[in-house]
Protein backbone atom coordinates (compact mmCIF):
# COMPACT_ATOMS: atom_id res chain seq x y z
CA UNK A 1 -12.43 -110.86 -163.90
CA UNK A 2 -14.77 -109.43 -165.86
CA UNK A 3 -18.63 -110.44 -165.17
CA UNK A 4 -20.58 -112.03 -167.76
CA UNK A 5 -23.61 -109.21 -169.27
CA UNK A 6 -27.18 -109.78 -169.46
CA UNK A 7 -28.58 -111.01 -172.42
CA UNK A 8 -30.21 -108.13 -172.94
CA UNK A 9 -27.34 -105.97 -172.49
CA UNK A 10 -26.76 -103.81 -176.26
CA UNK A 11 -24.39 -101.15 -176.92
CA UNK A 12 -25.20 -98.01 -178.51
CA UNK A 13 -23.15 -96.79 -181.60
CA UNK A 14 -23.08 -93.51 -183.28
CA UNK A 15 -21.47 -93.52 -186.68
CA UNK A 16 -18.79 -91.30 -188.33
CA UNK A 17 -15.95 -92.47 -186.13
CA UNK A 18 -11.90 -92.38 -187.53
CA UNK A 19 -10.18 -94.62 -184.90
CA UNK A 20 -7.18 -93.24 -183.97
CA UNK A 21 -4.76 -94.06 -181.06
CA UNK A 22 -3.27 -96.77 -178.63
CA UNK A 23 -4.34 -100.00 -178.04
CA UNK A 24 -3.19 -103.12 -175.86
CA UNK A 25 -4.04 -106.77 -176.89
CA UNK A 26 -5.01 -109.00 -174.14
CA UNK A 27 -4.03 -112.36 -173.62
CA UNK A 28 -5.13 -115.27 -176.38
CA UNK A 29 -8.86 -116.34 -175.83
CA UNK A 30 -8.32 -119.45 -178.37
CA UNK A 31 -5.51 -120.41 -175.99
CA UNK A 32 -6.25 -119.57 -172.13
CA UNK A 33 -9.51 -121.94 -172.12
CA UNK A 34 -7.33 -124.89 -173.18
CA UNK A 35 -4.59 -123.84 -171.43
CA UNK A 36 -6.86 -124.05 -168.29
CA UNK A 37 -8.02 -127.61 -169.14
CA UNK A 38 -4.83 -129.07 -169.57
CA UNK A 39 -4.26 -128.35 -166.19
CA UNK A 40 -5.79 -131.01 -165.51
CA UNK A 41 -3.70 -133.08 -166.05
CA UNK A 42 -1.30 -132.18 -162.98
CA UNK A 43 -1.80 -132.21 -159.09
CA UNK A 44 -1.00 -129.54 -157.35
CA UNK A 45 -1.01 -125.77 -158.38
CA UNK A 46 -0.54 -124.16 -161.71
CA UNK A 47 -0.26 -120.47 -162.61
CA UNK A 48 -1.14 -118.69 -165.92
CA UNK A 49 -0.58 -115.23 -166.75
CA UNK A 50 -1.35 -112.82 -169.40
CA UNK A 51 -4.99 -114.06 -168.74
CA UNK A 52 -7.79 -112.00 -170.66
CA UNK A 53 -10.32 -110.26 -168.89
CA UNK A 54 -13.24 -111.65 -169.96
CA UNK A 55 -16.33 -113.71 -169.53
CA UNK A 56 -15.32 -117.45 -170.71
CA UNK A 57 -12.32 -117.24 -168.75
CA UNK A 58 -15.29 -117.57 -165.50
CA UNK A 59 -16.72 -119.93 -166.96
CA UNK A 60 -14.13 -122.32 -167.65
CA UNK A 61 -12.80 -121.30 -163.96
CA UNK A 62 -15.79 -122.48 -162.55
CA UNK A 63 -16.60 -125.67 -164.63
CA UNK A 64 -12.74 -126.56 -163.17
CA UNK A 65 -13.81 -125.70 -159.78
CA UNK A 66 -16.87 -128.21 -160.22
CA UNK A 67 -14.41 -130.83 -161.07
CA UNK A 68 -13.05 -130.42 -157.88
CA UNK A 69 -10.24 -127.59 -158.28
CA UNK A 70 -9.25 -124.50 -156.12
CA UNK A 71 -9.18 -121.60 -158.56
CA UNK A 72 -7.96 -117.99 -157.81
CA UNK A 73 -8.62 -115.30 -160.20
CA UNK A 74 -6.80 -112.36 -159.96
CA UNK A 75 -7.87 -109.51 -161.96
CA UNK A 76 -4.93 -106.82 -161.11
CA UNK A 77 -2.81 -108.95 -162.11
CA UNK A 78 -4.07 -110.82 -165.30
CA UNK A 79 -3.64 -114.05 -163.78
CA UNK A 80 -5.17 -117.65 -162.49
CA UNK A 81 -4.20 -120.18 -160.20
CA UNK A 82 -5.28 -123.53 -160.64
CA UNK A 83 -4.99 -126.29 -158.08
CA UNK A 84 -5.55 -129.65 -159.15
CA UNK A 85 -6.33 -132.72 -156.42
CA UNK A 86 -5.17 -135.64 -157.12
CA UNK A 87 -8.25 -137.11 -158.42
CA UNK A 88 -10.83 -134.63 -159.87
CA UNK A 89 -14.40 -135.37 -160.77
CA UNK A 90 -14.44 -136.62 -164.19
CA UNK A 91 -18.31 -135.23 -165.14
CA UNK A 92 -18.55 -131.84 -166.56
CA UNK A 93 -22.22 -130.41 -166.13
CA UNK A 94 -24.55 -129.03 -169.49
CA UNK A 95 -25.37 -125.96 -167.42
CA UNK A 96 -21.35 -125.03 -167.86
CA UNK A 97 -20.81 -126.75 -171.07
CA UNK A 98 -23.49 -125.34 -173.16
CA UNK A 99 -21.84 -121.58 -172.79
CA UNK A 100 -18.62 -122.33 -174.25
CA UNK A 101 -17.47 -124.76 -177.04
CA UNK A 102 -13.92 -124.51 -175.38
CA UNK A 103 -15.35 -126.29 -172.70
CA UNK A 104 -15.07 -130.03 -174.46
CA UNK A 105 -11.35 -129.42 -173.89
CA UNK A 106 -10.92 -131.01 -170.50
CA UNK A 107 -12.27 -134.50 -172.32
CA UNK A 108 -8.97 -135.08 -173.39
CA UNK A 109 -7.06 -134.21 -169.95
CA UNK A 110 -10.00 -136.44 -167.96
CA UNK A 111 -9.63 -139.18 -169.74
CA UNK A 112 -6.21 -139.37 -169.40
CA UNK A 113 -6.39 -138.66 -165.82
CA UNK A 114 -9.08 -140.46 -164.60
CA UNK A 115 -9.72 -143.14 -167.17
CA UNK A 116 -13.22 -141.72 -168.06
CA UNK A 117 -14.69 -138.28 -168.82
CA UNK A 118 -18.26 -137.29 -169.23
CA UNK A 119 -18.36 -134.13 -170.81
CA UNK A 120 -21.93 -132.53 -172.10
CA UNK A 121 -21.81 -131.84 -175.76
CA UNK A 122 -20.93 -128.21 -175.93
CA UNK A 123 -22.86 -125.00 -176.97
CA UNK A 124 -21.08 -121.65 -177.67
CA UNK A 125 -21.49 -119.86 -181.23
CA UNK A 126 -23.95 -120.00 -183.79
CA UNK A 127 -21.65 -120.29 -186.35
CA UNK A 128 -22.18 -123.95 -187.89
CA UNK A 129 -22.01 -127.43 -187.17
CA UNK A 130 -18.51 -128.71 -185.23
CA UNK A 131 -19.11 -131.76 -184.66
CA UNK A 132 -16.62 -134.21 -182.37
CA UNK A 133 -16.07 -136.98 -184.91
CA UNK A 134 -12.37 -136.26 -185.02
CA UNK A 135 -12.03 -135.64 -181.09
CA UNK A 136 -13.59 -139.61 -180.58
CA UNK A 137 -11.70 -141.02 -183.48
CA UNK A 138 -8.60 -140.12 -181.80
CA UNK A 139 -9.29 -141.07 -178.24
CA UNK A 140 -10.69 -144.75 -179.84
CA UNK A 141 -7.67 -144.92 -181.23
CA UNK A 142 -5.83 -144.34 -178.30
CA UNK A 143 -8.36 -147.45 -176.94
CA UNK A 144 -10.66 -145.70 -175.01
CA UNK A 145 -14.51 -146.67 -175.43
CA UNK A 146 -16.31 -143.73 -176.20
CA UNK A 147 -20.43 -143.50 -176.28
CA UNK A 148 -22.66 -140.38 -176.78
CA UNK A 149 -25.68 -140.56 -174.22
CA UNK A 150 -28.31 -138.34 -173.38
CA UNK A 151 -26.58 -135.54 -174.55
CA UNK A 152 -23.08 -136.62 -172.88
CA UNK A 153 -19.59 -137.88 -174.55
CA UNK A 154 -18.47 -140.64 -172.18
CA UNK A 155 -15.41 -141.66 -172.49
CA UNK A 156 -13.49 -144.68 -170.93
CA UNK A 157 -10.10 -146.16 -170.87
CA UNK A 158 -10.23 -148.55 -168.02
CA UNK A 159 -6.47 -149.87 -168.91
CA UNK A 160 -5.28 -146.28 -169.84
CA UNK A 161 -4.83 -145.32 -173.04
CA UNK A 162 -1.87 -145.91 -175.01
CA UNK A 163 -0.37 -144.53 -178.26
CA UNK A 164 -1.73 -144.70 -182.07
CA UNK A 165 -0.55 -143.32 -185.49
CA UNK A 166 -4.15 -140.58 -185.74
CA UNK A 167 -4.62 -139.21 -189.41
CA UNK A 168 -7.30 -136.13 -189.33
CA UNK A 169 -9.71 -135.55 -192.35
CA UNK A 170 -9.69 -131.92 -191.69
CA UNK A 171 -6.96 -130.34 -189.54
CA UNK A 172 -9.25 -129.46 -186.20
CA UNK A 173 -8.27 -127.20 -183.44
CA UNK A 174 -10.40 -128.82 -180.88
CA UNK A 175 -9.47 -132.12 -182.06
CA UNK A 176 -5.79 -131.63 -182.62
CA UNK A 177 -5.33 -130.22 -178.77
CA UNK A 178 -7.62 -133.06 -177.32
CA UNK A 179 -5.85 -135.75 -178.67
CA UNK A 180 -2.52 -134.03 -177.63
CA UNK A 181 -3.60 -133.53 -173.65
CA UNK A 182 -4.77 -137.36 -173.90
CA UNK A 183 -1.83 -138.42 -175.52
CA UNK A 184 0.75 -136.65 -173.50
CA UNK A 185 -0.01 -139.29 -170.38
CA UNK A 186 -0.50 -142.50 -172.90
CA UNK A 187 1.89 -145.31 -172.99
CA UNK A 188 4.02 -145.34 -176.35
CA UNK A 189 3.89 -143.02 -178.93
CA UNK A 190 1.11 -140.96 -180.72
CA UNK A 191 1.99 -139.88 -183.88
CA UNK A 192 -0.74 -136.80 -185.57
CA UNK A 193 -0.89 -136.37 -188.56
CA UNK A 194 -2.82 -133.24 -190.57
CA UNK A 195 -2.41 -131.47 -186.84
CA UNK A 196 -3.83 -128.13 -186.80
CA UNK A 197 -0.65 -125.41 -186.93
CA UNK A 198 -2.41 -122.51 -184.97
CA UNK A 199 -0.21 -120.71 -182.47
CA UNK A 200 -2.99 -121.08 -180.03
CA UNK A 201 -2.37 -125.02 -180.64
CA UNK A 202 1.81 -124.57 -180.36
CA UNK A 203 1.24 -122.32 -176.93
CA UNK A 204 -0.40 -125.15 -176.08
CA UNK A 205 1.94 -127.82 -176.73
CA UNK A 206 4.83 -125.54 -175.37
CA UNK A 207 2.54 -125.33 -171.93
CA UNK A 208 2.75 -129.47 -171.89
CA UNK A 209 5.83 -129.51 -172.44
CA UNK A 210 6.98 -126.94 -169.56
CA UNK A 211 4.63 -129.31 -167.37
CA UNK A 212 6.95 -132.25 -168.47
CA UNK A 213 5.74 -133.70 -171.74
CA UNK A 214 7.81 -135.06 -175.00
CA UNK A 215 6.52 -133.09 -177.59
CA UNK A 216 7.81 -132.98 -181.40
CA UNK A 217 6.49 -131.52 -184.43
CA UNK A 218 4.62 -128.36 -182.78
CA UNK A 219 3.58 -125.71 -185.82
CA UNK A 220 3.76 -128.70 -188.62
CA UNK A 221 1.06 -130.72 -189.96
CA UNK A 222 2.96 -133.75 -188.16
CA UNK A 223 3.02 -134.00 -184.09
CA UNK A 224 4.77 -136.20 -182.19
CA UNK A 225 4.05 -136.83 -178.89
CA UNK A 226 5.76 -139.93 -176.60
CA UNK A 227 3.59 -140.16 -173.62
CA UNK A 228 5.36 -139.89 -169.96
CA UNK A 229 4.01 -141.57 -166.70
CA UNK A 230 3.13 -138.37 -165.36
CA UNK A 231 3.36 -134.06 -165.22
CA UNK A 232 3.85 -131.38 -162.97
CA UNK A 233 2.27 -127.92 -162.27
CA UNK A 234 3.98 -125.08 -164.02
CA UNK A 235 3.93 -121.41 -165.20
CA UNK A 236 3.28 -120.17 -168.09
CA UNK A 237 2.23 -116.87 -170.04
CA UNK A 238 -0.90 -117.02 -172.18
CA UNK A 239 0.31 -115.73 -176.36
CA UNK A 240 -1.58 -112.36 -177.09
CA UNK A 241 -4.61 -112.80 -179.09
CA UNK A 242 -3.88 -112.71 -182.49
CA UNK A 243 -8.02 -112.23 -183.34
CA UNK A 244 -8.35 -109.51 -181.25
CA UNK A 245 -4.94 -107.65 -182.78
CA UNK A 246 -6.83 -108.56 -186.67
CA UNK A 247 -10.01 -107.02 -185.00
CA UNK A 248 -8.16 -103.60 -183.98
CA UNK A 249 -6.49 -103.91 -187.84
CA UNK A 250 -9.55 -103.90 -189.35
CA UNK A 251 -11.34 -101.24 -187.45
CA UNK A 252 -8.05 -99.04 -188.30
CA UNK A 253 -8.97 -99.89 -192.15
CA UNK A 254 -12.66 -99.77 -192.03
CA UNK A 255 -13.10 -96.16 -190.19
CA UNK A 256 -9.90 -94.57 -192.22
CA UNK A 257 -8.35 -94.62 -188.92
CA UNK A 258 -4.74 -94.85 -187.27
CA UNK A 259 -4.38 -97.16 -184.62
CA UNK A 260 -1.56 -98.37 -182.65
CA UNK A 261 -1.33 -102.04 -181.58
CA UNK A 262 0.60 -103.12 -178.28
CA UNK A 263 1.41 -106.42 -177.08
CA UNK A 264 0.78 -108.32 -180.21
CA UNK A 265 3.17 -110.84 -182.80
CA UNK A 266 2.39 -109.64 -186.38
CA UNK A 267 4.02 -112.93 -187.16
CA UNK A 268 1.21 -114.60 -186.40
CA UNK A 269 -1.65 -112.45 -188.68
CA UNK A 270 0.90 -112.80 -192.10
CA UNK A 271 -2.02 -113.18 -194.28
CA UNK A 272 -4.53 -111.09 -192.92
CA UNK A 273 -2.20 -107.85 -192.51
CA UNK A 274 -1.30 -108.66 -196.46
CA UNK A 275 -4.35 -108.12 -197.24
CA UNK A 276 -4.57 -105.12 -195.70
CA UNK A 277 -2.07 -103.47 -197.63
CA UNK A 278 -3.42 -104.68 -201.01
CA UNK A 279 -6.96 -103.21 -199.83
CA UNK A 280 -4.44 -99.58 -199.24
CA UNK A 281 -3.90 -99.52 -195.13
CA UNK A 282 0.00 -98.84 -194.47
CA UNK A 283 1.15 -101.78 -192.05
CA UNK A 284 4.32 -101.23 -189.69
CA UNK A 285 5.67 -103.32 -186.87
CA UNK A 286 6.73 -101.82 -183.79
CA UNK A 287 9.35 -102.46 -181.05
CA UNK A 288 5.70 -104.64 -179.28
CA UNK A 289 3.53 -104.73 -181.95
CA UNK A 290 1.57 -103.30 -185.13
CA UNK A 291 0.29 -100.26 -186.55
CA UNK A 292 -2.14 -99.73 -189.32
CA UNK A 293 -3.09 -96.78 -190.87
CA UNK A 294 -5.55 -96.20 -193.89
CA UNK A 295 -5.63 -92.56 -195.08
CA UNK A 296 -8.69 -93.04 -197.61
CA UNK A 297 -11.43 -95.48 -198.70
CA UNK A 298 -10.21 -98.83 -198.99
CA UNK A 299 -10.33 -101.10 -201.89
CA UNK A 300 -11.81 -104.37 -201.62
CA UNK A 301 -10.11 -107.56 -202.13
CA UNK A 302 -10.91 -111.07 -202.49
CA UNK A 303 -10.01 -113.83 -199.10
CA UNK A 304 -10.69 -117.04 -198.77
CA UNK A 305 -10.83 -118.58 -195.24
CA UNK A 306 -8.87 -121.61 -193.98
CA UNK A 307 -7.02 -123.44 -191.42
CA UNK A 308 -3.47 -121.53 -189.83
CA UNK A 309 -1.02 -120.39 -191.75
CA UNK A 310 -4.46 -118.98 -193.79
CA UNK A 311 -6.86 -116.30 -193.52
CA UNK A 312 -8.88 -116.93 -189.91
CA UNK A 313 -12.37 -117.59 -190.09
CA UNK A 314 -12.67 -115.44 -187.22
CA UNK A 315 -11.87 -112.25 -189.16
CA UNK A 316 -14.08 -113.16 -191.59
CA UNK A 317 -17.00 -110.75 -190.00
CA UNK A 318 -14.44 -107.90 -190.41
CA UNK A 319 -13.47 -108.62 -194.01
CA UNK A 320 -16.77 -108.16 -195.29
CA UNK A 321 -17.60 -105.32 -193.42
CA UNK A 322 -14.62 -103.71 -194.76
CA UNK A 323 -15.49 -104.57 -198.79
CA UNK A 324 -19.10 -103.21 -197.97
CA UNK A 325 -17.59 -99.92 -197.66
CA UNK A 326 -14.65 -100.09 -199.72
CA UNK A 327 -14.19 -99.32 -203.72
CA UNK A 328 -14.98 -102.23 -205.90
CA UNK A 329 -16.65 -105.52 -205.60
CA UNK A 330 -15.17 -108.43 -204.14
CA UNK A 331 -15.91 -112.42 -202.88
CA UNK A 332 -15.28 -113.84 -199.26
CA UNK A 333 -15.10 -117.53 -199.56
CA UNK A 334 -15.91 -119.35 -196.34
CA UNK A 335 -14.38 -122.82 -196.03
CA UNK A 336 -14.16 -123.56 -192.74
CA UNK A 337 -17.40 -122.66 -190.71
CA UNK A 338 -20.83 -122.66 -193.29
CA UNK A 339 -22.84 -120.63 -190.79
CA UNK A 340 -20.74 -118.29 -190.28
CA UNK A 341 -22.46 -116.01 -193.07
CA UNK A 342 -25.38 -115.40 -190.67
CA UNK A 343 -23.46 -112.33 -189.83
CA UNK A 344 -24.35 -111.04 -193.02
CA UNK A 345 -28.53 -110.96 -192.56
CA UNK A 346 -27.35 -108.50 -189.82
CA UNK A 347 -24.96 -106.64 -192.30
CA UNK A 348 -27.61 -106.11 -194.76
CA UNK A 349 -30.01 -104.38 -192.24
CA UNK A 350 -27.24 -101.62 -191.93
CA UNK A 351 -27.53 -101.15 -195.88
CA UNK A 352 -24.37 -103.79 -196.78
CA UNK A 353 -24.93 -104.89 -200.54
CA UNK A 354 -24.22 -108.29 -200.06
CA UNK A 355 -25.37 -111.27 -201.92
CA UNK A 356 -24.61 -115.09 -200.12
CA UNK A 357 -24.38 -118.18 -203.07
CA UNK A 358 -22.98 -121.07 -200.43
CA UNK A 359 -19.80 -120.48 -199.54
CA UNK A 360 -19.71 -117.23 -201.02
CA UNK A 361 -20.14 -113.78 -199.77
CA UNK A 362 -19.90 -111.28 -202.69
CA UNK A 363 -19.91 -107.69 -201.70
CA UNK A 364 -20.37 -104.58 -203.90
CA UNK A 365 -19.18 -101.61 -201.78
CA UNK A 366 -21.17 -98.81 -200.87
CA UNK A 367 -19.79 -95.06 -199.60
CA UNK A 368 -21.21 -95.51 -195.47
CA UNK A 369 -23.87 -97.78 -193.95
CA UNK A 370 -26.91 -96.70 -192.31
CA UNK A 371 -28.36 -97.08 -188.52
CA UNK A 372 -30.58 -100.07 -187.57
CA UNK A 373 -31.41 -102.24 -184.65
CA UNK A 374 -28.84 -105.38 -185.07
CA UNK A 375 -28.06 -108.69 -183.69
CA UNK A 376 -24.71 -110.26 -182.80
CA UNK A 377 -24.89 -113.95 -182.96
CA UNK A 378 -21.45 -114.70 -182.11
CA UNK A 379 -18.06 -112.95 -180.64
CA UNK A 380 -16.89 -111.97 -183.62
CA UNK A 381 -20.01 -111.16 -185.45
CA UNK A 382 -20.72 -108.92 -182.79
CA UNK A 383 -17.64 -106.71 -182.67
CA UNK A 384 -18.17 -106.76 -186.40
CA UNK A 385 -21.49 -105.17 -186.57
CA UNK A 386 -20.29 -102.62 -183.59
CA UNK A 387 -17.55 -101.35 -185.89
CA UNK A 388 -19.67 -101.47 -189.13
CA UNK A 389 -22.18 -99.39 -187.05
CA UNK A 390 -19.19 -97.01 -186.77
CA UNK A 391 -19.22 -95.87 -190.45
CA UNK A 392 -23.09 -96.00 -190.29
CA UNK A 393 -25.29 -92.65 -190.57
CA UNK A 394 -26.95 -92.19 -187.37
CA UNK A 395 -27.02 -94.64 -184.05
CA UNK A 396 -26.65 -98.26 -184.02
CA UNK A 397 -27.85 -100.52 -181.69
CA UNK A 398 -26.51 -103.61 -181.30
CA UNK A 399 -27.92 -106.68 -179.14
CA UNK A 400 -26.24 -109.45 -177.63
CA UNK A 401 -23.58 -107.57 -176.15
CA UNK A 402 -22.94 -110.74 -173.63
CA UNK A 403 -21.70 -112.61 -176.70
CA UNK A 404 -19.34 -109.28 -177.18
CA UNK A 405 -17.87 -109.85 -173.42
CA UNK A 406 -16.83 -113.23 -174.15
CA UNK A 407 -14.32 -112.33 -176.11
CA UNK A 408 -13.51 -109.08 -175.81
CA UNK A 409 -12.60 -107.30 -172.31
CA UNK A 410 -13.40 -103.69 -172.14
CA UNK A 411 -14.58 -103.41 -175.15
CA UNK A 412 -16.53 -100.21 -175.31
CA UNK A 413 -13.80 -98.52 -173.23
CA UNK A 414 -11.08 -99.27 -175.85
CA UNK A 415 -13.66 -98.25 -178.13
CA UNK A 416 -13.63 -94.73 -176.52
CA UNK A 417 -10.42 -94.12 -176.25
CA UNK A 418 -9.73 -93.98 -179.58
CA UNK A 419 -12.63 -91.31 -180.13
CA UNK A 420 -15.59 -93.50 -180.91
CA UNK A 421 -18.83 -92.70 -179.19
CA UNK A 422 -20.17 -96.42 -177.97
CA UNK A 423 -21.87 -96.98 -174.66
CA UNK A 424 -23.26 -100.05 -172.97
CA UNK A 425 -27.18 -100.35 -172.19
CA UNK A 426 -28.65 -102.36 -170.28
């Protein structure tokens, strides 16, 4: 699997690229991680395939090998094999934790397991505040105790937990797929209500219930899940990533390029591709996947951000790189993560016009960018400013490529073999 970079690691950009080619879409970050958590929740040995090449996936492999799994990654193959012992440890360490949000997903599967998790509060992007209000309202519901103590969730259901009617404020991810891998070994029935609807969160349900849960509701803002007295291993195949198929879109569109996408479900990027063809790119399925074409400058257009079926907040880098070269003026509203505009202070070094009121991002377009030393802050900031660099005068570089290999495998290769000129320095 792929190794995580140095800090210090930046790639090197020259500008004036037209992406054109074949690409293949690796397996779902947003879904492996927690997909490797909630294999927690059976002994014995569990296989994933379609498993992404890239850095988190070690991580998370060996914060479950701390916890007292055996876990085989092979890299020819895409895959990982997880064997759970009957009773793992039920501590996950900071020194894991603090690399990886995703990694506050085995809380859930622990404390079902085990009766008690301790689980470092998690580090990962710089791209707001997330806190875990909604991920301990749940589990208290369920009736476990849960404390936060130098720097550590603790959570404990001595009697096991058992099942609650949970109503979310906001529908979370995290919280949504927490309260599912607790609830999925709970006595009675748990009943979610404003569940998140991502297809990362329905892969994950549909992995549960392949390992022998009763699961209802999956895709709707209403789960249902009727807890059973216990789960087996299984087999599943990770979704493709659906961030990583909007981040080859949006290159096609931003560099008036032609690129072929393999291996993805344009089901599952509705909105964004929409967009796309108001802003002028010409958007075609294939027999496995996408293309999208944009023969001139595109126009800009106006997205908001929000939860699934919406625009992703994780495209939202791309969006705005794509109105600060396109024709017109246009405002990105942010709504789900309020740091997430930091990409923009990078943005504006390459020449962006951008202006930031809140949770607004209003862009005038220009005709190209121009070179200068950048920062990535976060995955997807970072493969933003790599292809912004790409319709940027001159050469770009861009630090923080480690954040880049966290989501991304192989990223400057796929890069170059649809004709850009990007290199990695170390």
């Amino acid at each position: 699997m792929a190794q995580p970079a140095h800090e210090g690691d930046r790639f090197r950009v020259v500008g004036g690229a037209h992406l054109q080619g074949d690409v293949r879409v690796c397996g779902a970050k947003n879904s492996v991680l927690k997909l490797m958590a909630a294999a927690l929740l059976a002994p014995g040995l569990t296989r994933l395939t379609n498993v992404p090449d890239i850095a988190d996936v070690k991580i998370m492999a060996e914060l479950l090998t701390r916890l007292g799994c055996k876990v085989e990654l092979d890299i020819k193959k895409s895959e990982v094999s997880i064997n759970v012992p009957e009773k793992p440890s039920h501590r996950a360490e900071y020194d894991l934790v603090r690399k990886m949000r995703a990694s506050i997903n085995v809380l859930g599967p622990l404390v079902a397991r085990c009766g008690e998790a301790e689980v470092a509060l998690p580090g990962g992007d710089a791209i707001g505040s997330r806190g875990l209000d909604y991920h301990i309202k749940g589990l208290m519901e369920m009736g476990a105790k849960v404390r936060n103590e130098h720097g550590y969730v603790i959570a404990k259901a001595e009697n096991g937990l058992h099942g609650a009617e949970i109503s979310l404020d906001f529908p979370s991810v995290g919280a949504t797929e927490n309260i599912m891998t607790a609830a999925v070994l709970a006595q009675g029935i748990t009943i979610l209500d404003n569940a998140a609807r991502e297809p990362d969160v329905v892969d994950l349900g549909e992995f549960l219930i392949s390992m022998g849960a009763d699961i209802e509701g999956l895709g709707t803002p209403t789960i249902t899940i009727r807890g059973v007295a216990s789960l087996k291993p299984t087999i599943h195949a990770t979704i493709p990533d659906r961030i990583v198929t909007g981040t080859w879109a949006f290159a096609a569109a931003i560099t008036q390029g032609d690129i072929r996408i393999h291996g993805c479900r344009a089901s599952d990027l509705e909105v964004p591709l929409e967009k796309l063809v108001s802003a002028g790119a010409v958007v075609t399925t294939t027999n496995d996947g996408v293309r999208v074409r944009m023969e001139h400058r595109p126009k800009a257009i106006d997205v908001s951000t929000l939860p699934y079926p919406g625009f992703p907040t994780d495209l939202q880098p791309f969006i705005i790189t794509m109105n600060s070269i396109a024709d017109g003026d246009a405002i990105v509203t942010e709504n789900v993560f309020e740091s997430r505009f930091i990409f923009v202070n990078e943005l504006l070094r390459l020449g962006a016009n951008v202006r930031v009121d809140g949770h607004h991002a209003a862009t005038r377009g220009i005709d190209h960018l121009s070179s200068a030393p950048v920062v990535a802050t976060d995955i997807r900031a970072g493969a933003g400013l790599i292809i912004a660099a790409l319709v940027a005068d001159g050469i770009t570089m861009v630090e923080g490529g480690f954040h880049i290999d966290r989501g991304y495998p192989n990223f400057a290769e796929q890069l170059r073999s649809l004709g850009a000129d990007v290199t990695r320095v170390e």
